[in-house]
Protein backbone atom coordinates (compact mmCIF):
# COMPACT_ATOMS: atom_id res chain seq x y z
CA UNK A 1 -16.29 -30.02 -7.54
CA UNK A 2 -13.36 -28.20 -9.48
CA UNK A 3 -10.45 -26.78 -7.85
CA UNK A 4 -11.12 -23.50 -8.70
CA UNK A 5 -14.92 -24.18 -6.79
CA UNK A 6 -13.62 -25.74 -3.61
CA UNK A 7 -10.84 -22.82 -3.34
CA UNK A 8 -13.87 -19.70 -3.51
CA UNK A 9 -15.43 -21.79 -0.54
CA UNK A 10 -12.40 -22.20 1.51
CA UNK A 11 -12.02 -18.56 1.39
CA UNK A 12 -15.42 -17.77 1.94
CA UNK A 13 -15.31 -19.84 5.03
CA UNK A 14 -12.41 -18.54 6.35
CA UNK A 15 -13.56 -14.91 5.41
CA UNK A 16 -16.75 -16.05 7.57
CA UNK A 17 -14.52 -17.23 10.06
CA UNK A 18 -12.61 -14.11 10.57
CA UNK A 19 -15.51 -11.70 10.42
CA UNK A 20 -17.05 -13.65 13.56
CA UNK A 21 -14.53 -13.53 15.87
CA UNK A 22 -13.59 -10.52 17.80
CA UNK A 23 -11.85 -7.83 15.93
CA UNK A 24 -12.83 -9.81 12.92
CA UNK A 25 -13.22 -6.93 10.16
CA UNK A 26 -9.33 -5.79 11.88
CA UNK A 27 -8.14 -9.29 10.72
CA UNK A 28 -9.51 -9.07 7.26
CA UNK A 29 -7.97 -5.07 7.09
CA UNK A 30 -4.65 -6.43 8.10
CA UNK A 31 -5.20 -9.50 5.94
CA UNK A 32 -5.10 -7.47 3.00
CA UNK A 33 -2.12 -6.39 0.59
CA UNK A 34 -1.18 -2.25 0.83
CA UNK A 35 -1.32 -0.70 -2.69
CA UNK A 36 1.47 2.04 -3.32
CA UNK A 37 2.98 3.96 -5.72
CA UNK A 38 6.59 5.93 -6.83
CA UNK A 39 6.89 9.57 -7.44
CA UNK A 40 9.00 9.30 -10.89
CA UNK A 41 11.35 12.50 -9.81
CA UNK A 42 13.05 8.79 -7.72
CA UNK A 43 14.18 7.69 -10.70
CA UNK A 44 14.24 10.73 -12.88
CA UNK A 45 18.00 10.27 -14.28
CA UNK A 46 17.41 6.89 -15.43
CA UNK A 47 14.26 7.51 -16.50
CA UNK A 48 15.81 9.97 -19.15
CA UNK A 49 18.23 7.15 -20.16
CA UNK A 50 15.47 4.74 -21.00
CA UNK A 51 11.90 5.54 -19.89
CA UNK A 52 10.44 1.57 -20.56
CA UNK A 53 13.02 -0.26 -18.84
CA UNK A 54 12.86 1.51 -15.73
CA UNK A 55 9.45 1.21 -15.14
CA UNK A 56 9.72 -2.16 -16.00
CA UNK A 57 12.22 -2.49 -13.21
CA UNK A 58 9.68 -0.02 -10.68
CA UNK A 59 6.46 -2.96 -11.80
CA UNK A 60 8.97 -5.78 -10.79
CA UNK A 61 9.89 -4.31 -7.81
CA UNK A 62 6.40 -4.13 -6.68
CA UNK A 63 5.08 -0.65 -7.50
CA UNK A 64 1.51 -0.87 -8.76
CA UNK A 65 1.09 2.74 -9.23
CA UNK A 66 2.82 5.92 -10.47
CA UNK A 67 2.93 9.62 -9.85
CA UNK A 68 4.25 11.60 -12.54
CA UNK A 69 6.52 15.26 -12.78
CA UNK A 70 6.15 17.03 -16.24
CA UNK A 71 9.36 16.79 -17.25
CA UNK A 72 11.41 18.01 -20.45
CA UNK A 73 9.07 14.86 -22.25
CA UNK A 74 5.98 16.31 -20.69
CA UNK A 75 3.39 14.20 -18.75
CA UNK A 76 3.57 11.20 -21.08
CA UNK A 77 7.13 10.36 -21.88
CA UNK A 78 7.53 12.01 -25.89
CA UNK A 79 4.11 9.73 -26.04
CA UNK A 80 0.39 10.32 -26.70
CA UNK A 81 -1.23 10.13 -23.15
CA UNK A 82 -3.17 6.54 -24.03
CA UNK A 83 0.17 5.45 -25.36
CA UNK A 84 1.39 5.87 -21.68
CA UNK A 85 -1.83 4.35 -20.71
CA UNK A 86 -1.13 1.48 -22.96
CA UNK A 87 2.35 1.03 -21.34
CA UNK A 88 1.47 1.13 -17.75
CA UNK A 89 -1.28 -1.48 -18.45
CA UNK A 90 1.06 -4.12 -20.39
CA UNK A 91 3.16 -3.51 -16.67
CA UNK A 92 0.43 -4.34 -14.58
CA UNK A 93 0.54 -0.61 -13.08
CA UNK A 94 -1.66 2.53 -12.41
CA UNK A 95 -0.60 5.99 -13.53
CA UNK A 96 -2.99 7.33 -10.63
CA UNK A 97 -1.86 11.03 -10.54
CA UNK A 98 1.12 13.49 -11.83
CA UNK A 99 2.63 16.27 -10.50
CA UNK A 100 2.56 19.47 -13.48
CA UNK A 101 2.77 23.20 -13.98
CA UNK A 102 -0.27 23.75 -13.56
CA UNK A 103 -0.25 27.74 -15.05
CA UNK A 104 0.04 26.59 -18.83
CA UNK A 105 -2.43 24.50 -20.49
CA UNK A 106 -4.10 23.01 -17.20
CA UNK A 107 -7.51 22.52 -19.09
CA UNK A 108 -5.66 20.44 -21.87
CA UNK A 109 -3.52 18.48 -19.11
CA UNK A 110 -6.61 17.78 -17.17
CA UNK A 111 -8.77 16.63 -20.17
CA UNK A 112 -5.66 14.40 -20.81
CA UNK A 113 -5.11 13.20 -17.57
CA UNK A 114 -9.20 12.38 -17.40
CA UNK A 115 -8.96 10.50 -20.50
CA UNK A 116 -6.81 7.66 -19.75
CA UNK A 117 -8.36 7.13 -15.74
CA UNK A 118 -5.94 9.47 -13.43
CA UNK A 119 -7.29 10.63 -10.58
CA UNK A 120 -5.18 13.78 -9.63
CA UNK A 121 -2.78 16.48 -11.03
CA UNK A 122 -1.12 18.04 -8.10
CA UNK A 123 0.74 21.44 -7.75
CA UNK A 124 3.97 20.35 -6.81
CA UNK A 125 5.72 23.20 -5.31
CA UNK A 126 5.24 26.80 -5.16
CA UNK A 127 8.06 28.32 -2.70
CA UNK A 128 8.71 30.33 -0.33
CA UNK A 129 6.99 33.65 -0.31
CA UNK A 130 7.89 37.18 0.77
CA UNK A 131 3.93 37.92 1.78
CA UNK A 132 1.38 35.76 3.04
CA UNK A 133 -0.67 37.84 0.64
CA UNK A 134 0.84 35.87 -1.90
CA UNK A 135 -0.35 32.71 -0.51
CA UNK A 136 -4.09 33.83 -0.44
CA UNK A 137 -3.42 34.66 -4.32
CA UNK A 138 -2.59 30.69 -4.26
CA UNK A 139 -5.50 29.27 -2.68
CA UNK A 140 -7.63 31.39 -5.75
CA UNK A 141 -5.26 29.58 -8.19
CA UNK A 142 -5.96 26.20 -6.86
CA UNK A 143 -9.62 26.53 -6.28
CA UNK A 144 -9.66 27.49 -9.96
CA UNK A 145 -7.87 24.48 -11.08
CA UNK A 146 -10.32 22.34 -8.96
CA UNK A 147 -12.90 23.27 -10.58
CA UNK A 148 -11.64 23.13 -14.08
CA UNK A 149 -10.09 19.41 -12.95
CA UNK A 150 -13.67 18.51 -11.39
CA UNK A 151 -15.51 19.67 -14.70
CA UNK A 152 -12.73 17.44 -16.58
CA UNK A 153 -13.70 14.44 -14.34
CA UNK A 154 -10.33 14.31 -12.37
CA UNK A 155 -9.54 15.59 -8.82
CA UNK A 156 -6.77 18.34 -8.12
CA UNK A 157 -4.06 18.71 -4.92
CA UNK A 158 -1.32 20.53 -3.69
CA UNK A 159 1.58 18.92 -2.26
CA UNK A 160 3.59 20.37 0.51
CA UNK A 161 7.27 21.34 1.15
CA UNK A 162 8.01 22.85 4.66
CA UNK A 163 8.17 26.74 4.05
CA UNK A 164 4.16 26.45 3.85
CA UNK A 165 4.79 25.84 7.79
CA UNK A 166 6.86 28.78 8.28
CA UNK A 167 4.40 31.77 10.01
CA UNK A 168 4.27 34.95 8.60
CA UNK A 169 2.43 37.90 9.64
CA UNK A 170 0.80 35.03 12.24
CA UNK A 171 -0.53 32.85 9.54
CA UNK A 172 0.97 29.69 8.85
CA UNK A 173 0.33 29.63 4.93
CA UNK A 174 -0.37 25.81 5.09
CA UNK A 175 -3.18 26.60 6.88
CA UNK A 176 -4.64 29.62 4.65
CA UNK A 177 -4.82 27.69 2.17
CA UNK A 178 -6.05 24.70 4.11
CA UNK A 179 -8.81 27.25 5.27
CA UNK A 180 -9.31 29.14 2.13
CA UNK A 181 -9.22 26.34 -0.90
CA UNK A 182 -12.75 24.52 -1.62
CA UNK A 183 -13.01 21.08 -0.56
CA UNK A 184 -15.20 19.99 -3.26
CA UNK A 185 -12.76 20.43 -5.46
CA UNK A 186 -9.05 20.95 -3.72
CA UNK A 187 -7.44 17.58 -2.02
CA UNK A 188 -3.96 18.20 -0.57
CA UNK A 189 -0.59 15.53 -0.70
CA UNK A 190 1.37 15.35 2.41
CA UNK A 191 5.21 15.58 1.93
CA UNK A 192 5.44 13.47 5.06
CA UNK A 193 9.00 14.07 4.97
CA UNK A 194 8.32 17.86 4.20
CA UNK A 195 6.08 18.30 7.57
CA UNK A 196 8.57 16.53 9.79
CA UNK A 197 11.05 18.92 8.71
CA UNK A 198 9.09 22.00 9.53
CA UNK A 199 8.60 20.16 13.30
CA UNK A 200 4.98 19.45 12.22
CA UNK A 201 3.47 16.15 13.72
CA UNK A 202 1.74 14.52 10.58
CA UNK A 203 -1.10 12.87 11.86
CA UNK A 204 -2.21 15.79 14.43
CA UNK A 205 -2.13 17.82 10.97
CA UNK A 206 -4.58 15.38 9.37
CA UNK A 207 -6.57 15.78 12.34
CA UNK A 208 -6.63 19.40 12.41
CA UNK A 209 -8.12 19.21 8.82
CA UNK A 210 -9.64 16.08 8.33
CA UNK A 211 -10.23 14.20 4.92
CA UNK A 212 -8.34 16.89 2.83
CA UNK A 213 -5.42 14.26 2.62
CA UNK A 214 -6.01 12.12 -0.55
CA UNK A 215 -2.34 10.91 -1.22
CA UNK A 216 1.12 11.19 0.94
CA UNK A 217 4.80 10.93 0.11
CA UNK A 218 6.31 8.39 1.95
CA UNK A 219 10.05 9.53 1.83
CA UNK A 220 12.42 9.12 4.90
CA UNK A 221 14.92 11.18 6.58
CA UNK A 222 18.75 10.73 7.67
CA UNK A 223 21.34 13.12 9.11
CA UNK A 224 25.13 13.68 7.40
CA UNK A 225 27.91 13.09 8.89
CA UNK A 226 27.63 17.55 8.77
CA UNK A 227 24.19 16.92 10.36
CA UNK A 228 22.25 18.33 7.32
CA UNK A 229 18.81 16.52 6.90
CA UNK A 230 18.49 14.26 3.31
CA UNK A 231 16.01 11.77 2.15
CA UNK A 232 16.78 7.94 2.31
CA UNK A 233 15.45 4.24 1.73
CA UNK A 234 12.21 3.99 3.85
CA UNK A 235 12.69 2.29 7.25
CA UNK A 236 16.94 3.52 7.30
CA UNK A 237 16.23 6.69 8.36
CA UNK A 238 14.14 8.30 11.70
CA UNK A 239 10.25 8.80 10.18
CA UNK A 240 8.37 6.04 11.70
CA UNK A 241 6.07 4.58 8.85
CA UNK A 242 5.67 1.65 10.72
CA UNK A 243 2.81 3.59 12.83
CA UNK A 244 2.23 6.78 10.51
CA UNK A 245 0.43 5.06 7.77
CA UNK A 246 -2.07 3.02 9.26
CA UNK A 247 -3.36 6.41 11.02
CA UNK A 248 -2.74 8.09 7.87
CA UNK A 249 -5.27 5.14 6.29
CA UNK A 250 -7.55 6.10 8.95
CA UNK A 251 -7.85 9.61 8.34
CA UNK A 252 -9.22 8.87 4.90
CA UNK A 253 -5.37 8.76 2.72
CA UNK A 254 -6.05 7.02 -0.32
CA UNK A 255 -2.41 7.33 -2.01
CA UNK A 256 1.35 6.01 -0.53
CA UNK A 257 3.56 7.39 -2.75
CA UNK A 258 7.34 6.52 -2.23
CA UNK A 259 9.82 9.19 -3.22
CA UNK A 260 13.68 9.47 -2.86
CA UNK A 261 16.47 12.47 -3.69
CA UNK A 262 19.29 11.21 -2.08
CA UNK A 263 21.47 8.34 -2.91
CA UNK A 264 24.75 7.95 -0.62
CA UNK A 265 26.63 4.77 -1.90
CA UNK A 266 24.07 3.29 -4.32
CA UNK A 267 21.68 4.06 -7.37
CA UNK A 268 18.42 5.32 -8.27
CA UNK A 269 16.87 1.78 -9.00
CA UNK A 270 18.84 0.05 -6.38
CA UNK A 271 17.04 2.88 -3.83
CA UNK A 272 13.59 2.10 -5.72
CA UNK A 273 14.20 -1.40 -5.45
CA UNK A 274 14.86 -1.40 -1.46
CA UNK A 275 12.18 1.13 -0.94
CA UNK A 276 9.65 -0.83 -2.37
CA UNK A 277 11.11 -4.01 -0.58
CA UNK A 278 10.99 -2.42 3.11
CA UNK A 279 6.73 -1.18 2.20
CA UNK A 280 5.85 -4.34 1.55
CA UNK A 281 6.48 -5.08 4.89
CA UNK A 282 4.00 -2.54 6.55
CA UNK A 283 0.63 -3.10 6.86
CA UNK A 284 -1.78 0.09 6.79
């Protein structure tokens, strides 16, 4: 019997092993290795400076996927979109989904994104509004662009900041559009950071509107010495990821996507690096 033989049975038997005992399918969930990604806006300075050697740094620090901003390059770097493709294969990574402007050329960006095996362009930000009115005029544009992004073979989201917390008239416009967005067609990415900020519990949002979470940013929060609130390497600062992503697994999150802005004492890549060190760690 060749090694490679007796090694499939080992694991099968253990596998067996596992699955009989109590809590069995738990052990195999915890046995297995968490997928995540890194919001490029991280690194976006460097980035500019010299696009293939810092995501050759994010694959060796562990990232396996990406999440793209459309940038002065557009979605693809100054290359053709299976170029990029090409790229984030010969790095053992997956460019899973890309934040874009999603008013100009959506249908050509989503027949783009489609073609090389992304799963989501996402509305990045939007701001804050001076009529709620404003945000129902939102949840029209982003049903459109679901269905134009379902028709293309691709999904679309919108990802949070914390003004879409912030009532007005009595509506909180996170949930308007929660409410009023199609969810055939419109997924939503958590700004974990984002809803802590507004004083919103994550997971009791999830819960409030179940399976319309696809993909979170996993970015933590410190206070300055002038006790302003700033993003920092996940697990220095006071958002408990430890326990937030395995019930963000379980309310149907597909997507952990790290992202940074701040950088007190150290560098983009050095953050990157450290982030990715510190989710390897967790188990969701």
């Amino acid at each position: 019997m060749n090694n490679s033989r007796r090694n499939f049975l080992r694991q099968t038997a253990l596998a067996g092993a596992a699955l009989s005992m109590p809590f069995g399918n738990e052990l195999m969930a915890m046995a297995k290795s968490n997928t995540f990604g890194i919001q490029l806006w991280t690194v976006k300075q460097a980035l500019y400076k010299d696009t293939v050697g810092v995501l050759t740094h994010l694959s060796k620090s562990g990232y396996k996927q990406i999440e793209g901003f459309e940038g002065n390059n557009g979605l693809f770097w100054g290359m053709k979109n299976t170029e990029f493709k090409k790229l984030m294969d010969d790095l053992g990574m997956n460019f899973v989904s890309s934040h874009c402007e999603i008013s100009k050329d959506f249908e050509r960006k989503a027949a783009q994104a489609a073609e090389i095996g992304m799963k989501y362009l996402i509305c990045p930000h939007k701001g804050a509004q001076k009529s709620i009115d404003n945000f129902k005029k939102f949840s029209d544009e982003f049903n459109a662009c679901g269905e134009i992004a379902k028709k293309n073979g691709i999904r679309f989201a919108y990802h949070n900041h914390d003004y879409s917390f912030v009532p007005m008239d009595g509506i909180v416009p996170q949930d308007l559009m929660m409410k009023s967005t199609n969810p055939d067609t419109v997924d939503f990415e958590m700004d974990m950071y984002w809803t802590v900020a507004a004083g919103v519990d994550p997971i009791a949002y999830m819960k409030k509107f179940p399976n319309r979470f696809k993909l979170v940013h996993v970015k933590d929060m410190a206070t300055t010495a002038k006790g302003e609130k700033e993003s920092c390497i996940v697990g220095k600062g006071s958002i408990d990821y430890k326990s937030l992503l395995p019930q963000a697994a379980a309310l149907g999150v597909k997507y952990y996507i790290v992202e940074q802005e701040a950088y007190t004492g150290t560098t983009e890549l050095d953050c990157a690096k450290d982030d990715a060190a510190y989710l390897k760690t967790l188990k969701w």
